[in-house]
N, C-alpha and C. Protein backbone atom coordinates (compact mmCIF):
# COMPACT_ATOMS: atom_id res chain seq x y z
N UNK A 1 109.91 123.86 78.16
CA UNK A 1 109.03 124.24 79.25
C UNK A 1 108.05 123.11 79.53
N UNK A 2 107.85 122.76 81.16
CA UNK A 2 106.49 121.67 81.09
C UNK A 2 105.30 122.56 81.09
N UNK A 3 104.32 122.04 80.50
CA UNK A 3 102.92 122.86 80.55
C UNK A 3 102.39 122.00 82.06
N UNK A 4 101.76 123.22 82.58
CA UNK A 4 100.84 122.05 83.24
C UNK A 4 99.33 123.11 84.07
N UNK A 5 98.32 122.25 84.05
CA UNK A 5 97.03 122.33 83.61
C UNK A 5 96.63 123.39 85.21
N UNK A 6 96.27 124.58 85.15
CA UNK A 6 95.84 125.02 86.05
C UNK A 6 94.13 125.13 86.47
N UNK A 7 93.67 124.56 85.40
CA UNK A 7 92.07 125.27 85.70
C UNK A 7 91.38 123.98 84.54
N UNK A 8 90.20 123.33 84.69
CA UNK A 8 89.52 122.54 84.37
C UNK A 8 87.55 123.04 83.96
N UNK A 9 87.64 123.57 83.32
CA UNK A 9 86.50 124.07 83.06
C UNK A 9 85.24 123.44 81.94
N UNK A 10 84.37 122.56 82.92
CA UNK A 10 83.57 122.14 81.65
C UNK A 10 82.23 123.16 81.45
N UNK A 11 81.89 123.26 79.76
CA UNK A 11 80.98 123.84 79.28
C UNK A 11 79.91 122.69 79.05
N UNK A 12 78.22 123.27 79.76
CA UNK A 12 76.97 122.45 80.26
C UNK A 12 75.70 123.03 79.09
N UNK A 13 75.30 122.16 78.33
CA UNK A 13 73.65 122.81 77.96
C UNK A 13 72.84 121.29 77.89
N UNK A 14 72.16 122.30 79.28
CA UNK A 14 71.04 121.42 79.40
C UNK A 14 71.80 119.61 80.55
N UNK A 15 72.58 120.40 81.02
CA UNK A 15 72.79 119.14 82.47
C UNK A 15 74.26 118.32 81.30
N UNK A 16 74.32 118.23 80.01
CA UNK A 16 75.47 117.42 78.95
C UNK A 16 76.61 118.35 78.97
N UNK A 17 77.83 117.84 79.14
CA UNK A 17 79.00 118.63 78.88
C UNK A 17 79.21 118.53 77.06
N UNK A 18 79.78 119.69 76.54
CA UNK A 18 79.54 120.37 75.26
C UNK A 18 81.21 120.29 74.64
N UNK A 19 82.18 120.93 75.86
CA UNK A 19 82.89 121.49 75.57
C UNK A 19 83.96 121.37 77.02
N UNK A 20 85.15 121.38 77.00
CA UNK A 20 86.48 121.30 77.79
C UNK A 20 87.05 122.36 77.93
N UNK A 21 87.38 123.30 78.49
CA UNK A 21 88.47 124.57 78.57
C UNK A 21 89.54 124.05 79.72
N UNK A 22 90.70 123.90 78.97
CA UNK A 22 91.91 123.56 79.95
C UNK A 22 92.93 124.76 79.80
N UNK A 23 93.24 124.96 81.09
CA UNK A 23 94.25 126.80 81.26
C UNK A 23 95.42 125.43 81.40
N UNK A 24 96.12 125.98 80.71
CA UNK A 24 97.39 125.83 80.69
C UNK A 24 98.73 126.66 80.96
N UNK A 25 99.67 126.69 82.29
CA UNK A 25 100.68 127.56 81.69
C UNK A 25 102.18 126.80 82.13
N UNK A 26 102.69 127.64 82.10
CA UNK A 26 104.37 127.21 81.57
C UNK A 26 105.50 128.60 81.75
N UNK A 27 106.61 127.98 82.80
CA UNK A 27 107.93 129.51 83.16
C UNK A 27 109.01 128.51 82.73
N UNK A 28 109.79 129.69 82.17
CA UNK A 28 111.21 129.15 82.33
C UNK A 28 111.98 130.07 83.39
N UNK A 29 113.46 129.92 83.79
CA UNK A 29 114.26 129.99 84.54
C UNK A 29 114.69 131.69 83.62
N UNK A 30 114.28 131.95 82.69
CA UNK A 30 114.78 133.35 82.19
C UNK A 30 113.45 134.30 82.05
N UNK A 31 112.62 134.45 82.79
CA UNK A 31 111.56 135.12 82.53
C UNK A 31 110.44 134.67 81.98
N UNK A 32 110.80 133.85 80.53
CA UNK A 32 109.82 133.44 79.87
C UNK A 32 108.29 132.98 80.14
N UNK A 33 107.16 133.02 79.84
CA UNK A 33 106.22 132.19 80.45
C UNK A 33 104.87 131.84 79.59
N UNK A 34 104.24 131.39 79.73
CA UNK A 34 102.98 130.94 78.40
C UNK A 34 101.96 130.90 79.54
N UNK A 35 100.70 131.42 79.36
CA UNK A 35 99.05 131.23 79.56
C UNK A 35 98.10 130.98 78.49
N UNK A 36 97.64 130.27 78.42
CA UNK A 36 96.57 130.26 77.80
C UNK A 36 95.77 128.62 77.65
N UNK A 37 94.13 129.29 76.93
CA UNK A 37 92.88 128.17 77.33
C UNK A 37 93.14 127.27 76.03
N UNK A 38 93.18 126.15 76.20
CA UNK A 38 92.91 124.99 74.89
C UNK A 38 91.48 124.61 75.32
N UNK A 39 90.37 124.62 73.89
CA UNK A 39 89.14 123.85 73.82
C UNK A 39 89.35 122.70 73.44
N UNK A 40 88.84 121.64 74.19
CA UNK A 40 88.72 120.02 73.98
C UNK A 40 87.37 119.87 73.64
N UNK A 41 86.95 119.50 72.11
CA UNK A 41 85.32 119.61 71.94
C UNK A 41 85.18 117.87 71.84
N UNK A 42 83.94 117.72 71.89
CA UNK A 42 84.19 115.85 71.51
C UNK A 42 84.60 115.42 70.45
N UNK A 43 84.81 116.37 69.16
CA UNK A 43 85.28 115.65 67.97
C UNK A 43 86.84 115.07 68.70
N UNK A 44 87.63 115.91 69.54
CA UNK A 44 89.06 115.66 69.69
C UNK A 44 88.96 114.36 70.45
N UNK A 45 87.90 113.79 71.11
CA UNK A 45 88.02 112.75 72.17
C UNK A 45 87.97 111.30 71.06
N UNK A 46 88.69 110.14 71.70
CA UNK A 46 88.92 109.07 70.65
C UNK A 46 87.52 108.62 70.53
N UNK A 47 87.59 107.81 69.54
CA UNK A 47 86.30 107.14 68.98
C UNK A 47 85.48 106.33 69.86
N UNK A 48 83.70 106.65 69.86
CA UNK A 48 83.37 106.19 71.49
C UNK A 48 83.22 106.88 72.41
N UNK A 49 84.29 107.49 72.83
CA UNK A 49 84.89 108.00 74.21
C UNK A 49 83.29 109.73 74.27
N UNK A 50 82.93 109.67 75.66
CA UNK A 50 82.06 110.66 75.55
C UNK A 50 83.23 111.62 77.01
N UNK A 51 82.57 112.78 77.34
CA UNK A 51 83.13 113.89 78.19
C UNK A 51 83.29 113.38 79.37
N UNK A 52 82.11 112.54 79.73
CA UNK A 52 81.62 111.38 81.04
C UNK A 52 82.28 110.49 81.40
N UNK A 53 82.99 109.99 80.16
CA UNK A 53 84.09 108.70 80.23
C UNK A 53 85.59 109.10 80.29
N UNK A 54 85.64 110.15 80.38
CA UNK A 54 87.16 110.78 80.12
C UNK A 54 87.63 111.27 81.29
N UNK A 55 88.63 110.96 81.96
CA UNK A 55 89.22 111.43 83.18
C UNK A 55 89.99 113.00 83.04
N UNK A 56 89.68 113.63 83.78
CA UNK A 56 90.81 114.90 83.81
C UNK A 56 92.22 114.51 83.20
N UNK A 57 92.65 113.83 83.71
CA UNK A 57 94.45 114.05 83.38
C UNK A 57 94.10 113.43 81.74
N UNK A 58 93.40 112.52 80.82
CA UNK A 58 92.72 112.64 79.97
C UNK A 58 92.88 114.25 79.54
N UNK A 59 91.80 114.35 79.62
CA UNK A 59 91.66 115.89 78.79
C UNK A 59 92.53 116.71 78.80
N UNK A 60 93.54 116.96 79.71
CA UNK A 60 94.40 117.46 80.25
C UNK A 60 95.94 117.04 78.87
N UNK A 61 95.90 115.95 78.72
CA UNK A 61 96.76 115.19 78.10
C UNK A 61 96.15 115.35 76.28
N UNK A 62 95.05 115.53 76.48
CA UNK A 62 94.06 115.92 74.82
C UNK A 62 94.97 117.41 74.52
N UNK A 63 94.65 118.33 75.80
CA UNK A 63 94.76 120.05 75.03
C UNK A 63 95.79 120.10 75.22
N UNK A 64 97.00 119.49 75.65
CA UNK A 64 98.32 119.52 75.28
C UNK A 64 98.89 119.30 74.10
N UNK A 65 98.10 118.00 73.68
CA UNK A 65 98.83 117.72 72.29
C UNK A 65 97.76 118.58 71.53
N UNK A 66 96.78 119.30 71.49
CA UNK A 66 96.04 119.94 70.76
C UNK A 66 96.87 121.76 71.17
N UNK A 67 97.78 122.05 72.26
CA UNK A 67 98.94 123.08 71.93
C UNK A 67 99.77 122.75 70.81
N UNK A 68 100.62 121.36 71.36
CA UNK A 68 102.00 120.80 70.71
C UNK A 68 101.77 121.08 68.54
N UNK A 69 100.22 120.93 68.62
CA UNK A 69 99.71 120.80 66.99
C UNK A 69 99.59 122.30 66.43
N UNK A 70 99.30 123.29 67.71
CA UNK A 70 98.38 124.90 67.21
C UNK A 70 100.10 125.11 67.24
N UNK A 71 101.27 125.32 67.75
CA UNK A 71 102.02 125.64 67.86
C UNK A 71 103.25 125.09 67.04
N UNK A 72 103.49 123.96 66.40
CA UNK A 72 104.34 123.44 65.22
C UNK A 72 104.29 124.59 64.35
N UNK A 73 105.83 125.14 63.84
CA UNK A 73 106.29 125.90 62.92
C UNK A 73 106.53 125.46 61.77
């Protein structure tokens, strides 16, 4: 299935972004389908890198591989 990013939600205290919520979902051709929010906090962002410096498709590309990791069997 491709995931791909429906909703971009940053969390604010005090004017600073805190926190990332990326909706993610995903169909297959047999019914199948996946929803759900991945949190991108700054520990996940590379070294340096602040919320300010990070482009959408960035973060976008963070809570994917932060699915690909919650989801390994």
């Amino acid at each position: 299935m491709e995931f791909n990013a429906t909703n971009v939600s940053y969390a604010l205290s005090n004017g600073v972004t805190n926190s990332v919520s990326v909706t993610l979902h995903a169909s297959d051709n047999e019914g199948s389908y996946f929803d759900g929010v991945i949190k991108v906090e700054s520990n996940d962002l590379a070294e340096g890198k602040t919320f300010g410096g990070t482009t959408q498709d960035e973060l976008i590309a963070l809570a994917k591989s932060k699915l690909a990791n919650i989801t390994k069997v």
